[in-house]
Protein backbone atom coordinates (compact mmCIF):
# COMPACT_ATOMS: atom_id res chain seq x y z
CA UNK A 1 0.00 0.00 0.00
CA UNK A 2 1.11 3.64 -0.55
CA UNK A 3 -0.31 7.19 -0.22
CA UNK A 4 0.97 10.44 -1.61
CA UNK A 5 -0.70 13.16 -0.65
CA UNK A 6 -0.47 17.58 -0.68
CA UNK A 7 -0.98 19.11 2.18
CA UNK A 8 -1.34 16.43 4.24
CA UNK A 9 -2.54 16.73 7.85
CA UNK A 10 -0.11 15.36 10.40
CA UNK A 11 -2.47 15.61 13.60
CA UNK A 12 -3.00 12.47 13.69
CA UNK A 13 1.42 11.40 12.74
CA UNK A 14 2.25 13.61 16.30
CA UNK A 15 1.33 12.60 19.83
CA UNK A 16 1.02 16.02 21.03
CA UNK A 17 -1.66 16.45 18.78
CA UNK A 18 -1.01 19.52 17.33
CA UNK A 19 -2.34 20.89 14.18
CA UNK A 20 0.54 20.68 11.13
CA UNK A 21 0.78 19.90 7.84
CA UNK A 22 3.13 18.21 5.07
CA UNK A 23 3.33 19.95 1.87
CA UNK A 24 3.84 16.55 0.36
CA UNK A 25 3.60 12.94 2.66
CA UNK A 26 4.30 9.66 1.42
CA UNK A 27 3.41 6.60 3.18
CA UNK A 28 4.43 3.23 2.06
CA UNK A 29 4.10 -0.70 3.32
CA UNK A 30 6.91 -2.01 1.60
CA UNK A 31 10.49 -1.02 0.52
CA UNK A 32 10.23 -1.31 -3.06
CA UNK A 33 7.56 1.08 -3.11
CA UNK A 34 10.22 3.45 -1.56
CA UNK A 35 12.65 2.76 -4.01
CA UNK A 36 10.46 3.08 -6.67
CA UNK A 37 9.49 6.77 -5.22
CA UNK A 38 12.73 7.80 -4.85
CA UNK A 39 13.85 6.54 -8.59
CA UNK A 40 10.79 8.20 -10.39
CA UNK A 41 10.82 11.33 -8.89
CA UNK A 42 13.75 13.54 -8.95
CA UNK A 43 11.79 16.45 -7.46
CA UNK A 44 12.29 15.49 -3.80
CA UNK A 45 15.65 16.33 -3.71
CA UNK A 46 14.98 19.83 -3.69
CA UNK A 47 12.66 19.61 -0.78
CA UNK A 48 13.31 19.33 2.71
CA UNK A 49 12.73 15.84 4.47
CA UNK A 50 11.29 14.24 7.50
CA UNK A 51 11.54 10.69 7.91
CA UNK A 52 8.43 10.48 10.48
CA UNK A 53 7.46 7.15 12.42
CA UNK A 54 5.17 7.44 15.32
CA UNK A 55 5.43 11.02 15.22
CA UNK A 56 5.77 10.08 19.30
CA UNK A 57 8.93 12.03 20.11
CA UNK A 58 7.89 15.24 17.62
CA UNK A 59 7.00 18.71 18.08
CA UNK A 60 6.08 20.73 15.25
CA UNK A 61 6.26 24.28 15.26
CA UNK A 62 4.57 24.80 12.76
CA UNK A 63 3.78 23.28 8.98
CA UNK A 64 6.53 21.32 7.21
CA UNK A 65 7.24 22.60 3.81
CA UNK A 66 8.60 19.77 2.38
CA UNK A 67 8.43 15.93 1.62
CA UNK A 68 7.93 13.61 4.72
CA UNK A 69 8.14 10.07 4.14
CA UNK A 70 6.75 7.54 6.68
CA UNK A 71 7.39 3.69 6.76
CA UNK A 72 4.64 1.87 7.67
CA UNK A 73 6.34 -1.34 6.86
CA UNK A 74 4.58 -4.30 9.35
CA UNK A 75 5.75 -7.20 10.33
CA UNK A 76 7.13 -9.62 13.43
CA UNK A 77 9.29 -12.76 11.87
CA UNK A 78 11.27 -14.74 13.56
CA UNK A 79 14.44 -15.13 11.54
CA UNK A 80 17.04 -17.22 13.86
CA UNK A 81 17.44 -19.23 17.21
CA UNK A 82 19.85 -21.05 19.02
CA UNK A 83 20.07 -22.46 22.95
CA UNK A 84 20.38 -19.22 24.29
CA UNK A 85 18.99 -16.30 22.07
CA UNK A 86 15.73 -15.45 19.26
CA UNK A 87 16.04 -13.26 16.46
CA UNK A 88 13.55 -11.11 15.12
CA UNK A 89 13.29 -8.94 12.49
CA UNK A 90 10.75 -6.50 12.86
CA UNK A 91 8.94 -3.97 9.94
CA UNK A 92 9.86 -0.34 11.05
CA UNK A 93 5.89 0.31 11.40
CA UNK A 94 5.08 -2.16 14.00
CA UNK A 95 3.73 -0.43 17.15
CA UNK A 96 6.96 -0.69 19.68
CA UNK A 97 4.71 -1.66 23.00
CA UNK A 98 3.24 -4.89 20.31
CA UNK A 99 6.20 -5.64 20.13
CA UNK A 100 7.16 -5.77 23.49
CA UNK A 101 4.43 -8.01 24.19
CA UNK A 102 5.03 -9.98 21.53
CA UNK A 103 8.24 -10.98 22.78
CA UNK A 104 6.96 -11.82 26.63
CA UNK A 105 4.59 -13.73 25.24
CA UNK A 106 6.90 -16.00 23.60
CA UNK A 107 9.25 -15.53 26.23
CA UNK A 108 12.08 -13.95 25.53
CA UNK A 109 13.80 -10.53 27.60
CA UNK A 110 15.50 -7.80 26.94
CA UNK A 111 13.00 -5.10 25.98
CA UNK A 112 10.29 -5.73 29.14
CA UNK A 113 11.33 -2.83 30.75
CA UNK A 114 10.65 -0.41 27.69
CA UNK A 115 6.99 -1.85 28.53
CA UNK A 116 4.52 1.19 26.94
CA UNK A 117 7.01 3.32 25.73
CA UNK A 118 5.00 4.98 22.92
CA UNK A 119 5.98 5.08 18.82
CA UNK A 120 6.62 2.25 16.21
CA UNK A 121 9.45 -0.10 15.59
CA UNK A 122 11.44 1.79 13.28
CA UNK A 123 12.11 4.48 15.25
CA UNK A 124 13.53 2.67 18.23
CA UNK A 125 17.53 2.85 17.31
CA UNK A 126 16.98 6.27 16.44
CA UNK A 127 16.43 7.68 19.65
CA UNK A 128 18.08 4.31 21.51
CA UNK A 129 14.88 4.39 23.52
CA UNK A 130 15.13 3.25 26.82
CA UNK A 131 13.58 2.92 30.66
CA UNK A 132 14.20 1.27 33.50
CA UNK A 133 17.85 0.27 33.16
CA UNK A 134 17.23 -1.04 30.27
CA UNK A 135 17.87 0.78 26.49
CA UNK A 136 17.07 -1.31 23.22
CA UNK A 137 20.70 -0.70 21.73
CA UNK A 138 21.84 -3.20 23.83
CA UNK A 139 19.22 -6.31 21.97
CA UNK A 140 19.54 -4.70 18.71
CA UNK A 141 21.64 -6.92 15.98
CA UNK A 142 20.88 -5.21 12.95
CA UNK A 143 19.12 -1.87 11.54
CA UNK A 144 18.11 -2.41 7.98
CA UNK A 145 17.26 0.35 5.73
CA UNK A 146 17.57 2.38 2.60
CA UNK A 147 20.10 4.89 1.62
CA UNK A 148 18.39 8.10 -0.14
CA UNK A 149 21.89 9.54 -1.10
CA UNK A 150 22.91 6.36 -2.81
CA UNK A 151 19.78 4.45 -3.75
CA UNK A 152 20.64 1.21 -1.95
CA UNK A 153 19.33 -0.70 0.99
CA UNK A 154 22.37 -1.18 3.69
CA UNK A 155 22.07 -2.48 7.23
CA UNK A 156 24.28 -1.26 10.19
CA UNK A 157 24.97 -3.92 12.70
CA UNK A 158 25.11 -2.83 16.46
CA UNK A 159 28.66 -1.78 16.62
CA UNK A 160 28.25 0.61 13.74
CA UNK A 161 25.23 2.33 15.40
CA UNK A 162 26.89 4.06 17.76
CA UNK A 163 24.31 4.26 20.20
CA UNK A 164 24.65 6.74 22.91
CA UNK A 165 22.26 7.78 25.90
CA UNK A 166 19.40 8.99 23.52
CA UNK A 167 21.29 9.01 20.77
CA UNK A 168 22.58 6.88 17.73
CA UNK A 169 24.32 7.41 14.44
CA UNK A 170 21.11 7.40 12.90
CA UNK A 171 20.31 10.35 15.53
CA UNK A 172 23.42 12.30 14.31
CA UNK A 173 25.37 11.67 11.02
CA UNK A 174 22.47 9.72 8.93
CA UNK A 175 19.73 11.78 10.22
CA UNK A 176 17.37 12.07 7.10
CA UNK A 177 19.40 10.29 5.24
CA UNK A 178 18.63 6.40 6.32
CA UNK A 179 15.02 5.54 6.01
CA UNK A 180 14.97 2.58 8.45
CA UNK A 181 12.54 -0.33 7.24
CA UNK A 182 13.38 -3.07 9.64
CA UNK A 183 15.33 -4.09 12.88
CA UNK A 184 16.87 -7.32 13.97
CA UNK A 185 16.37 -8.14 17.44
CA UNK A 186 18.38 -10.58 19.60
CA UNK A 187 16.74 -11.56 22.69
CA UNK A 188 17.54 -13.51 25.84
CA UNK A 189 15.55 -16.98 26.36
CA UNK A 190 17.44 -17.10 29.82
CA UNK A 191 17.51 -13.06 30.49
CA UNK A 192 18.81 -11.44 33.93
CA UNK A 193 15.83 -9.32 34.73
CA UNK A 194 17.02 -5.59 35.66
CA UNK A 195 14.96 -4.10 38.80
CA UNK A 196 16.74 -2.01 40.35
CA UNK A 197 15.34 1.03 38.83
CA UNK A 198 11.90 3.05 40.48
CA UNK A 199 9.85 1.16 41.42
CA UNK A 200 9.85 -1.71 39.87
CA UNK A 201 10.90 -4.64 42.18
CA UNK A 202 8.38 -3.72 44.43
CA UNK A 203 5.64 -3.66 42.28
CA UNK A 204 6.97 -7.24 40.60
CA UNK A 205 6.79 -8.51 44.44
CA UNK A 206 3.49 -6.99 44.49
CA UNK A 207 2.84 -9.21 41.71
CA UNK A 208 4.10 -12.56 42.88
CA UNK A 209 6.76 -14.26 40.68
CA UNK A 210 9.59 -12.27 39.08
CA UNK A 211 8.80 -13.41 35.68
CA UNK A 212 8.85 -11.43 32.19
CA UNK A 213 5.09 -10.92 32.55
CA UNK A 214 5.17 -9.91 35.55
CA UNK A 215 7.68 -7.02 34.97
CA UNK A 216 5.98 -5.62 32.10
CA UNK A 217 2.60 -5.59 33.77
CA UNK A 218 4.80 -3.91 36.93
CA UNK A 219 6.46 -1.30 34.44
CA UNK A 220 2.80 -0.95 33.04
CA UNK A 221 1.15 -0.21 36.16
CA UNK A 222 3.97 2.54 37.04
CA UNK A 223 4.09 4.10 33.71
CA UNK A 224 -0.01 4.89 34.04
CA UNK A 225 -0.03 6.32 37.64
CA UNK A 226 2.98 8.67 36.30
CA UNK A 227 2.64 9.43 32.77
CA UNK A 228 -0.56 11.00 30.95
CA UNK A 229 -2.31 8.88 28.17
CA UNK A 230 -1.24 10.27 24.82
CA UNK A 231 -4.87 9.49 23.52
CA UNK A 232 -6.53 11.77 26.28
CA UNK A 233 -3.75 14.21 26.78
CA UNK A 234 -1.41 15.49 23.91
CA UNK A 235 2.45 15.29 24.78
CA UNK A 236 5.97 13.14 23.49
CA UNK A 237 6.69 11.10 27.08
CA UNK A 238 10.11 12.93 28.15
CA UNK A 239 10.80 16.18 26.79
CA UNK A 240 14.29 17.04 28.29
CA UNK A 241 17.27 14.45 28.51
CA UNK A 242 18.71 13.84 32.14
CA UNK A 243 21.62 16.07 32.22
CA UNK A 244 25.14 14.40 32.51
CA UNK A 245 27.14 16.55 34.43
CA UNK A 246 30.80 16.00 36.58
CA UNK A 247 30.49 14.81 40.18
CA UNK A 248 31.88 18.02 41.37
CA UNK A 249 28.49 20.03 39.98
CA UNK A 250 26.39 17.17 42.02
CA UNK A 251 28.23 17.73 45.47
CA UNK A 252 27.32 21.34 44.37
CA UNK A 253 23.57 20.86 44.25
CA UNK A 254 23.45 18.13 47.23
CA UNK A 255 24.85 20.67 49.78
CA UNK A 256 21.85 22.63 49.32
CA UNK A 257 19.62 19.58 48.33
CA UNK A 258 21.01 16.70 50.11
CA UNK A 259 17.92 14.17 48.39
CA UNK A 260 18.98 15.37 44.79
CA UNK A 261 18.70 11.88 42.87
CA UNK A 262 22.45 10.97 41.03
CA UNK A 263 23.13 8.17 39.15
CA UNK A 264 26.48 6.91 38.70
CA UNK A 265 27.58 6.79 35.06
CA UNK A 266 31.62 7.13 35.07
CA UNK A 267 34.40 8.10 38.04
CA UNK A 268 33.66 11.51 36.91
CA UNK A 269 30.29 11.73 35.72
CA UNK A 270 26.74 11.42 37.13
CA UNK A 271 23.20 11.87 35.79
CA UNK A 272 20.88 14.06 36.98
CA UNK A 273 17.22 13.98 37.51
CA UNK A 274 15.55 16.12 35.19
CA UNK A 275 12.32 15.84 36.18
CA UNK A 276 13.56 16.85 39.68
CA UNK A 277 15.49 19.98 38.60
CA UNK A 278 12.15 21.03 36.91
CA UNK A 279 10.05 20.59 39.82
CA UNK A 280 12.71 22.07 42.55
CA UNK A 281 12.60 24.88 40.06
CA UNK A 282 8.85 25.11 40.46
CA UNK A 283 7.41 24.26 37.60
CA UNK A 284 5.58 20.60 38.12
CA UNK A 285 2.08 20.89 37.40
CA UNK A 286 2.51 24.59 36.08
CA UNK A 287 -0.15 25.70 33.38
CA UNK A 288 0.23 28.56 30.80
CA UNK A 289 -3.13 28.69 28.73
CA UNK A 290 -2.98 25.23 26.79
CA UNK A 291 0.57 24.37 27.73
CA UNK A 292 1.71 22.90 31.19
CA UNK A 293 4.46 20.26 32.98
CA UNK A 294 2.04 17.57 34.02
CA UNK A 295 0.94 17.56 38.02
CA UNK A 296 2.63 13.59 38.32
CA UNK A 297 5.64 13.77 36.28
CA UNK A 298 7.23 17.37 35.63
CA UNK A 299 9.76 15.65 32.88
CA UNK A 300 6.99 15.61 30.40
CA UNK A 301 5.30 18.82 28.93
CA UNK A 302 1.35 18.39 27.85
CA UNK A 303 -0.88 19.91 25.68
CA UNK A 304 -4.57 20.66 27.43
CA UNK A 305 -6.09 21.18 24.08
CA UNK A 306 -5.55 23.34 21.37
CA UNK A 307 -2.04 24.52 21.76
CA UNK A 308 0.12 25.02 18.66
CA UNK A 309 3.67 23.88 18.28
CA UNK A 310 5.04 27.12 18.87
CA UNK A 311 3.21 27.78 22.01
CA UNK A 312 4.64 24.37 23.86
CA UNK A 313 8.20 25.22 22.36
CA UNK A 314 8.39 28.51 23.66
CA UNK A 315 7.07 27.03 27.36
CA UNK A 316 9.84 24.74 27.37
CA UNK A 317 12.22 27.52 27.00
CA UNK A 318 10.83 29.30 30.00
CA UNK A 319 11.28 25.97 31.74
CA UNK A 320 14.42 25.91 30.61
CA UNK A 321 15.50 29.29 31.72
CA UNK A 322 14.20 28.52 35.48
CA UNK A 323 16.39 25.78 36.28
CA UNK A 324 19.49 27.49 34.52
CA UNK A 325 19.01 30.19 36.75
CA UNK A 326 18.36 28.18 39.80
CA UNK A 327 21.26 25.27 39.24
CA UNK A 328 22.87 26.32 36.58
CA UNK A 329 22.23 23.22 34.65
CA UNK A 330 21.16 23.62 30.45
CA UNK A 331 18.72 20.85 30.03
CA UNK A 332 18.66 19.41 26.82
CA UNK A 333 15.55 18.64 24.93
CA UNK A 334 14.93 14.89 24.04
CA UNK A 335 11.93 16.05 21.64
CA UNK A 336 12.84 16.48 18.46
CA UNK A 337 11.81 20.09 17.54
CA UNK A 338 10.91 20.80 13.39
């Protein structure tokens, strides 16, 4: 199946659900039908591009005027298995949390923490989503795709991503370049479950059994009583990265704040809770007309209704500004802003 369309609505391609449009979209199932686009019409090239999956870690600012292209490729396979490990290759338009449960149901680990994490398949490596202690570049085996510079499919295999803390080389030097059309996952049929992070062991123990069900329905549970439903209230999950900064900037904060949250990441780095800087800088649950940091979880921005693009980007800024003035911390945004 494919689509091209002019001045195409992308509502329904953001999960902050504001109003945007594509001067041209094209949607397509397979990857000959992308190849096939990109051979017959030379046009494009002029054009500024968006390669768009869920649209769940997007904030427009305002209407694209250029060509997005969105791979809505499906597909769960099963494509290798030995004693310890299953491989799956998996169309970049799958919806990510189907996946998830795809794999606990056949019993496999590695991606049950990243339980509800919103978005499709494909853009997974991108971002190197992750929650919980766990981040999917560490299960990922290949990234297939197709090269719009050269015309060819190629595949990256972990090592070449160059996955990062929210970041990849897919992120960085291939960024609308690559149009990713599948991933290869390897997963663990004997995994070392990781809960340690939040809340999570207690709610498994809450559960009964540490199993792979039981973790995702724990992750599950914790992810609703924190984060807002994208269906009922517009926003992209995290907005702002946690801040990596040097040990000596933590000791900094926790004289004054002595419960500041710090994760360990080198001898001379930590990470910082963003959500916590936000809220210490009073902003959690703050509401500017249709714009606010949600009253449970002040990491993610929300949209109450009918704000525009512009309106939520120029809120986080003010957000922004407060806790650079009151730690002296930039946060970064995690949202990609177009």
């Amino acid at each position: 199946m494919i689509r091209f369309s002019e001045n195409y609505s992308l509502k329904q391609h953001n999960t902050f659900g504001v109003q945007a449009a594509a001067r041209y979209f094209f949607e397509f199932t397979e990857q000959e039908d992308l190849e096939t686009f990109v051979s017959s019409n030379e046009t494009w090239k002029e054009l500024p591009l968006l390669i768009l999956g869920g649209g769940s870690n997007m904030l427009f600012r305002g209407d694209f005027e250029g060509l997005v292209l969105h791979a809505n490729i499906p597909g769960i396979v099963k494509v290798k298995e030995d004693r310890q490990n299953v491989w799956f290759e998996v169309g970049a338009g799958e919806v990510w949390d189907d996946f998830v449960e795809h794999c606990v149901n056949y019993g496999v680990g590695g991606v049950e923490n990243l339980s509800l994490i919103p978005g499709v398949v494909g853009a997974s490596p991108v971002q190197n989503i992750g929650a919980y202690g766990q981040e999917v570049g560490n299960v990922i085996a290949l990234v297939k795709g197709y090269d719009l510079a050269e015309k060819r499919p190629v595949q990256f295999c972990d090592a070449d991503c160059k996955f990062g803390y929210r970041d990849s080389l897919f992120k960085q030097q291939w960024r609308n370049r690559l149009v990713i059309t599948s991933v290869v996952f390897k997963l663990e049929k004997f995994p070392e479950f990781n809960l340690k992070y939040g809340q999570v062991e207690e709610k498994v123990h809450e559960l009964g059994e540490v199993n792979l069900q039981n973790i995702r329905q724990a992750v599950i549970a914790i992810r609703s009583s924190k984060l807002p439903d994208v269906s009922e209230l517009g926003n992209a999950g995290s907005f702002f990265k946690n801040p990596l900064v040097n040990v000596a900037t933590a000791d900094k904060i926790r004289v004054d704040f002595p419960d500041a949250p710090v994760y360990p990441v080198t001898e001379k780095q930590v990470k910082l809770a963003a959500g916590w800087l936000i809220e210490k800088a009073g902003w959690k649950g703050r509401r500017e007309g249709n714009v606010g940091v949600h009253e449970k979880q002040a990491l993610v921005l929300v949209n109450y209704g009918n704000a525009t693009g512009k309106e939520i980007y120029d809120f986080s800024e003010r957000v922004k500004q407060a806790v650079l003035e009151k730690f002296g911390i930039s946060l970064e945004r995690e949202v990609n802003c177009i």
